[in-house]
PDB file of N, CA and C in Angstrom:
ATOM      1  N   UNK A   1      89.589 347.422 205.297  1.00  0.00           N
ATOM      2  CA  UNK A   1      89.906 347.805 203.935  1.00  0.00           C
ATOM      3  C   UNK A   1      88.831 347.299 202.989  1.00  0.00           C
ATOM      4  N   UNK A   2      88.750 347.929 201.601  1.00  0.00           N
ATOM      5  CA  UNK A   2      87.694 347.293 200.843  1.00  0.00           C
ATOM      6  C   UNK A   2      88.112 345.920 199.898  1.00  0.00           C
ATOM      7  N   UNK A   3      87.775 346.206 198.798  1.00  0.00           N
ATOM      8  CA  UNK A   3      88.130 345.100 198.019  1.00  0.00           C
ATOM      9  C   UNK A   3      89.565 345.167 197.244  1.00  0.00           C
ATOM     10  N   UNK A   4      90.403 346.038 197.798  1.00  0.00           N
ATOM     11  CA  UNK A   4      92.164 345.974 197.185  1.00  0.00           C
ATOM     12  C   UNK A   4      93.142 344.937 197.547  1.00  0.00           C
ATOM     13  N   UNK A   5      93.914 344.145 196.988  1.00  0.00           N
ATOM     14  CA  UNK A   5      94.358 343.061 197.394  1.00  0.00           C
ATOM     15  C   UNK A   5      95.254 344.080 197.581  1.00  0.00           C
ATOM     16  N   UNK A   6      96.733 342.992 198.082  1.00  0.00           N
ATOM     17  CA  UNK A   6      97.757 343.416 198.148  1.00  0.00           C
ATOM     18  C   UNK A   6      99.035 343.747 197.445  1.00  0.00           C
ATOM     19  N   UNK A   7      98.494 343.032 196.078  1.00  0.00           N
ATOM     20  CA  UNK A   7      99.064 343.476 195.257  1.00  0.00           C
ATOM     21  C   UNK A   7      98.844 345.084 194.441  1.00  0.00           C
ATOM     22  N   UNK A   8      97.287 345.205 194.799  1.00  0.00           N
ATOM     23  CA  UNK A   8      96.953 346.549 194.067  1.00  0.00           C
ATOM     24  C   UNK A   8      97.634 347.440 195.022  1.00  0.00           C
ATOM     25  N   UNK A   9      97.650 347.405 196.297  1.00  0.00           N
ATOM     26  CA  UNK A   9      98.401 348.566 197.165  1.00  0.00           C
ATOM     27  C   UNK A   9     100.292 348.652 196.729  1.00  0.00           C
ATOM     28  N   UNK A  10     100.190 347.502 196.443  1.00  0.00           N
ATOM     29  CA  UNK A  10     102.007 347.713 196.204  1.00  0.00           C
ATOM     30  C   UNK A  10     101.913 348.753 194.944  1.00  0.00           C
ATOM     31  N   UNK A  11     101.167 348.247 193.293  1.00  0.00           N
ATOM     32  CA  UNK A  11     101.115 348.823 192.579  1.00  0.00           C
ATOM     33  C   UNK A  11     100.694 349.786 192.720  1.00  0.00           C
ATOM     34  N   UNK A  12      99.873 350.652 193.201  1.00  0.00           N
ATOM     35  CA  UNK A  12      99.291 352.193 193.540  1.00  0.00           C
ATOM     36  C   UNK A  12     100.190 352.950 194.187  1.00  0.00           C
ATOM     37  N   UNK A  13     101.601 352.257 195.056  1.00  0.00           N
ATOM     38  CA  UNK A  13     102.534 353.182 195.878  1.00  0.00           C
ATOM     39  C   UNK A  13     103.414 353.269 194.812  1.00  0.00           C
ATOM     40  N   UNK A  14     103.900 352.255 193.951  1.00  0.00           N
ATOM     41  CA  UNK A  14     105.117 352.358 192.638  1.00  0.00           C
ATOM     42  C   UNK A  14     104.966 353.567 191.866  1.00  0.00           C
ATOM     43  N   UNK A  15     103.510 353.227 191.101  1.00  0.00           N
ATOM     44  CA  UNK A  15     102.734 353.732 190.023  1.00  0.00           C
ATOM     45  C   UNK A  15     101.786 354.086 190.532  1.00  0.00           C
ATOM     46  N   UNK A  16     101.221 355.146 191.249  1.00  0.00           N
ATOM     47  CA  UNK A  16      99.624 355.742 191.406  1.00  0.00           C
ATOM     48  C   UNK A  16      99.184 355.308 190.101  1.00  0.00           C
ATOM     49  N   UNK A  17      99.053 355.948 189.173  1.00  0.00           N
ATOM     50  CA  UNK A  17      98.061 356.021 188.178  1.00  0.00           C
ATOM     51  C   UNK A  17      97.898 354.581 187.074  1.00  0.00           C
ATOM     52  N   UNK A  18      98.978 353.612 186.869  1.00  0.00           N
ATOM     53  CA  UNK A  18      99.133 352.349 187.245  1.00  0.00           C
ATOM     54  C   UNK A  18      98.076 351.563 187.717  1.00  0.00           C
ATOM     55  N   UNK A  19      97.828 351.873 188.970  1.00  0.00           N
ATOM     56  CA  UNK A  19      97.078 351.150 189.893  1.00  0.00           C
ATOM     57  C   UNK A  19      95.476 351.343 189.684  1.00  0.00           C
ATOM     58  N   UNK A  20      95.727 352.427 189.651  1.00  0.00           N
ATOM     59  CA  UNK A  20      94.087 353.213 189.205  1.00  0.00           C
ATOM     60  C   UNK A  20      93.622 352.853 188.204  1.00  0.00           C
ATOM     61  N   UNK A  21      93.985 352.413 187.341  1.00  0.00           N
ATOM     62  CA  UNK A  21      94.062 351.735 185.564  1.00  0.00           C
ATOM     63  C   UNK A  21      93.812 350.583 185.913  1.00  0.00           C
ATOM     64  N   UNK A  22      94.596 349.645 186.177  1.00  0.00           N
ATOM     65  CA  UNK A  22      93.878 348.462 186.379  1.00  0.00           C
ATOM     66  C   UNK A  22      93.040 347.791 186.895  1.00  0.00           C
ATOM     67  N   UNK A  23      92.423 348.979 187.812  1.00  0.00           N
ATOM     68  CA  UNK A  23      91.088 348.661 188.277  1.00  0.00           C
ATOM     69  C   UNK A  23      89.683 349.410 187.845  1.00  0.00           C
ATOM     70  N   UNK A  24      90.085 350.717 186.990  1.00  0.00           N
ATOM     71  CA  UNK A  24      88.800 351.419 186.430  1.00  0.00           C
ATOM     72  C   UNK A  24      88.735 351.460 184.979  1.00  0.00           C
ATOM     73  N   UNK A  25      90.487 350.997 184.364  1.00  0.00           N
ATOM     74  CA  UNK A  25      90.467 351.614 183.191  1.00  0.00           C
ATOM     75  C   UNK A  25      90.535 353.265 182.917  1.00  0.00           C
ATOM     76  N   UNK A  26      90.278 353.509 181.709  1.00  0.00           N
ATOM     77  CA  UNK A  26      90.452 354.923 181.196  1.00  0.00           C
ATOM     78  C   UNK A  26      89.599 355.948 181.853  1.00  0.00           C
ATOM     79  N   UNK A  27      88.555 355.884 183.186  1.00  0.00           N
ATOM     80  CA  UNK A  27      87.923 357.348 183.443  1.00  0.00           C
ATOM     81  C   UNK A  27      88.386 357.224 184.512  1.00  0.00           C
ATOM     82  N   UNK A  28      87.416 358.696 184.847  1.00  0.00           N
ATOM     83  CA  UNK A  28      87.705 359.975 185.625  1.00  0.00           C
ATOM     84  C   UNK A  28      88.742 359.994 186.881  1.00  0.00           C
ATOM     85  N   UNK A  29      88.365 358.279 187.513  1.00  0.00           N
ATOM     86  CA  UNK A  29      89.504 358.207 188.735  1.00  0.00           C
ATOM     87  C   UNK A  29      91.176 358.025 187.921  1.00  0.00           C
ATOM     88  N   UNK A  30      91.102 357.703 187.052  1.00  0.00           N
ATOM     89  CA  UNK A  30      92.656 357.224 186.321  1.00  0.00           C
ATOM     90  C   UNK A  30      93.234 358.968 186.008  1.00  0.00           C
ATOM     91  N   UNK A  31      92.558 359.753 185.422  1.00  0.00           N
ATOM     92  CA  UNK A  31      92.403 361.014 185.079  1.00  0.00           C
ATOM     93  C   UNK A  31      92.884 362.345 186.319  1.00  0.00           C
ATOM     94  N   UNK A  32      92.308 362.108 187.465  1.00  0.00           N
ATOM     95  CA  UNK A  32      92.441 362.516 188.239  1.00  0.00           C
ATOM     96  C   UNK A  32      93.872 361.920 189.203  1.00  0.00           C
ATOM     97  N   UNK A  33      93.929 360.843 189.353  1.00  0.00           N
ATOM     98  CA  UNK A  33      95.106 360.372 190.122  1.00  0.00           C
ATOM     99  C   UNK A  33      96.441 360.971 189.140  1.00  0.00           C
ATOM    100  N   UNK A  34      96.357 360.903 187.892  1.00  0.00           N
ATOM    101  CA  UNK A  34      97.168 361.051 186.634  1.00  0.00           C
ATOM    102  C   UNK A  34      97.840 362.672 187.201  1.00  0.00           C
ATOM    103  N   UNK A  35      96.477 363.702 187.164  1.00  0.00           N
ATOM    104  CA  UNK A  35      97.055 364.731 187.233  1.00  0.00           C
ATOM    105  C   UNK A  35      97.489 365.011 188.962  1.00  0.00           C
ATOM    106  N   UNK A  36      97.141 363.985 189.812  1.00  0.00           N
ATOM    107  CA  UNK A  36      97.592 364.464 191.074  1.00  0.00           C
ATOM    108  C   UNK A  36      99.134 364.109 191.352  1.00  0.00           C
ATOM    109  N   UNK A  37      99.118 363.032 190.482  1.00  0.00           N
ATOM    110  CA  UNK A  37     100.463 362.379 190.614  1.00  0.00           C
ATOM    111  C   UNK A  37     102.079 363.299 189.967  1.00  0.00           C
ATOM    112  N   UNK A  38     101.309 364.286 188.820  1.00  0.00           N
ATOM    113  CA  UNK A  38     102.263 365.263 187.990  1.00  0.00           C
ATOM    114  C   UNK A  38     102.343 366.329 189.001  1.00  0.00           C
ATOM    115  N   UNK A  39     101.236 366.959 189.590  1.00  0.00           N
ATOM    116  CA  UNK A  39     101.463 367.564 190.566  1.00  0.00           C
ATOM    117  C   UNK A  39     102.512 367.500 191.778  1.00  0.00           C
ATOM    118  N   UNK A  40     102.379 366.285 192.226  1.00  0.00           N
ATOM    119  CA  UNK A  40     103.215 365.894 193.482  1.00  0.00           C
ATOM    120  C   UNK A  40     102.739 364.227 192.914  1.00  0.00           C
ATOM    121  N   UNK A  41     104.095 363.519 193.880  1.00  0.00           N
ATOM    122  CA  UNK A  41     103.937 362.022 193.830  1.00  0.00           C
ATOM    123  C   UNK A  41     103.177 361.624 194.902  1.00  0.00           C
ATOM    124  N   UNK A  42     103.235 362.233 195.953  1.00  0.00           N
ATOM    125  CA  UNK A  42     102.750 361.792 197.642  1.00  0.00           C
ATOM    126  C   UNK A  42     101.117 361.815 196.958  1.00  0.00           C
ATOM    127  N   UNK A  43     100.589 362.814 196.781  1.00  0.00           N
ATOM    128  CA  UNK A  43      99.005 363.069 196.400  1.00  0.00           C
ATOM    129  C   UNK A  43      98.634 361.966 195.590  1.00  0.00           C
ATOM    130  N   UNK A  44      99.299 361.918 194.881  1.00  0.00           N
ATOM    131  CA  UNK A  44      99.427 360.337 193.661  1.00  0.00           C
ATOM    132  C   UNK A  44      98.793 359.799 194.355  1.00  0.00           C
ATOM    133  N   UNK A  45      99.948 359.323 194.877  1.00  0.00           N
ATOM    134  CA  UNK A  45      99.539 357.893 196.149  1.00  0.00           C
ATOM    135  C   UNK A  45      98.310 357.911 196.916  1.00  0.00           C
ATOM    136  N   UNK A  46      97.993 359.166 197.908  1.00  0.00           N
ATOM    137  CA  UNK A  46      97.074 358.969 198.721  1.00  0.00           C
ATOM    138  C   UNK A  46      95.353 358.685 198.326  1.00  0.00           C
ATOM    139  N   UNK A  47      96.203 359.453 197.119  1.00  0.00           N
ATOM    140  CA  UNK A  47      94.301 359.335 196.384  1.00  0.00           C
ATOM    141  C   UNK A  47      94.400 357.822 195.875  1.00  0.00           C
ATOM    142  N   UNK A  48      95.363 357.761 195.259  1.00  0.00           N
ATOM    143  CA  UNK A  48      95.231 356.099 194.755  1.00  0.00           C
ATOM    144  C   UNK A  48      94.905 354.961 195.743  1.00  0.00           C
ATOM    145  N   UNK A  49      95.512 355.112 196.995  1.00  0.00           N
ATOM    146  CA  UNK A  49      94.831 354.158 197.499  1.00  0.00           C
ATOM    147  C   UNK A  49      93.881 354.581 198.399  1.00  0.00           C
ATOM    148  N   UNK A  50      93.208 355.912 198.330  1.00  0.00           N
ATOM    149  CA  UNK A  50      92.145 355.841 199.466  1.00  0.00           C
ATOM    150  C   UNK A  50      90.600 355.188 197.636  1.00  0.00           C
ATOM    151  N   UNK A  51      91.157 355.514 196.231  1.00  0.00           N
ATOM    152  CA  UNK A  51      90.115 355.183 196.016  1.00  0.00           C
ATOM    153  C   UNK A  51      90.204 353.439 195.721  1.00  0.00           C
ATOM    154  N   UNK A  52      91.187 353.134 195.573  1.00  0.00           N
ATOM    155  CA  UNK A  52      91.496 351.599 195.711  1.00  0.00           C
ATOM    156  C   UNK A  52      90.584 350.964 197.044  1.00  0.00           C
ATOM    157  N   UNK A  53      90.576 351.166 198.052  1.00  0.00           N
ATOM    158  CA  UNK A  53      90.296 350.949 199.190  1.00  0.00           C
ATOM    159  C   UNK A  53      89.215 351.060 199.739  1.00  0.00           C
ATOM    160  N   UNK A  54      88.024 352.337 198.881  1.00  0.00           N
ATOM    161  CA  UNK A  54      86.909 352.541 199.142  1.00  0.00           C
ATOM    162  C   UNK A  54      85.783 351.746 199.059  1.00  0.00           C
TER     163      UNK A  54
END
């Protein structure tokens, strides 16, 4: 895994976009998880933590 503790993975499965925020702030990855997450919740998630994790 990369540099995501274990707390950021709990928060990224609760809250995708949550999670994504507290590690980039306001761009493009927060933006994108945002609208994947309105889309579907599962997509939320997966993107949130594959970019958490990268």
């Amino acid at each position: 895994m990369g540099t995501a503790t274990f707390v950021d993975i709990i928060i990224a499965i609760l809250l995708p976009p949550l999670g994504v925020f507290l590690k980039f702030g306001c761009e493009a990855e927060f933006w994108i998880c945002l609208i994947l997450t309105l889309f579907g919740y599962l997509p939320g998630i997966i993107y949130a933590i594959y970019i958490l994790t990268k």
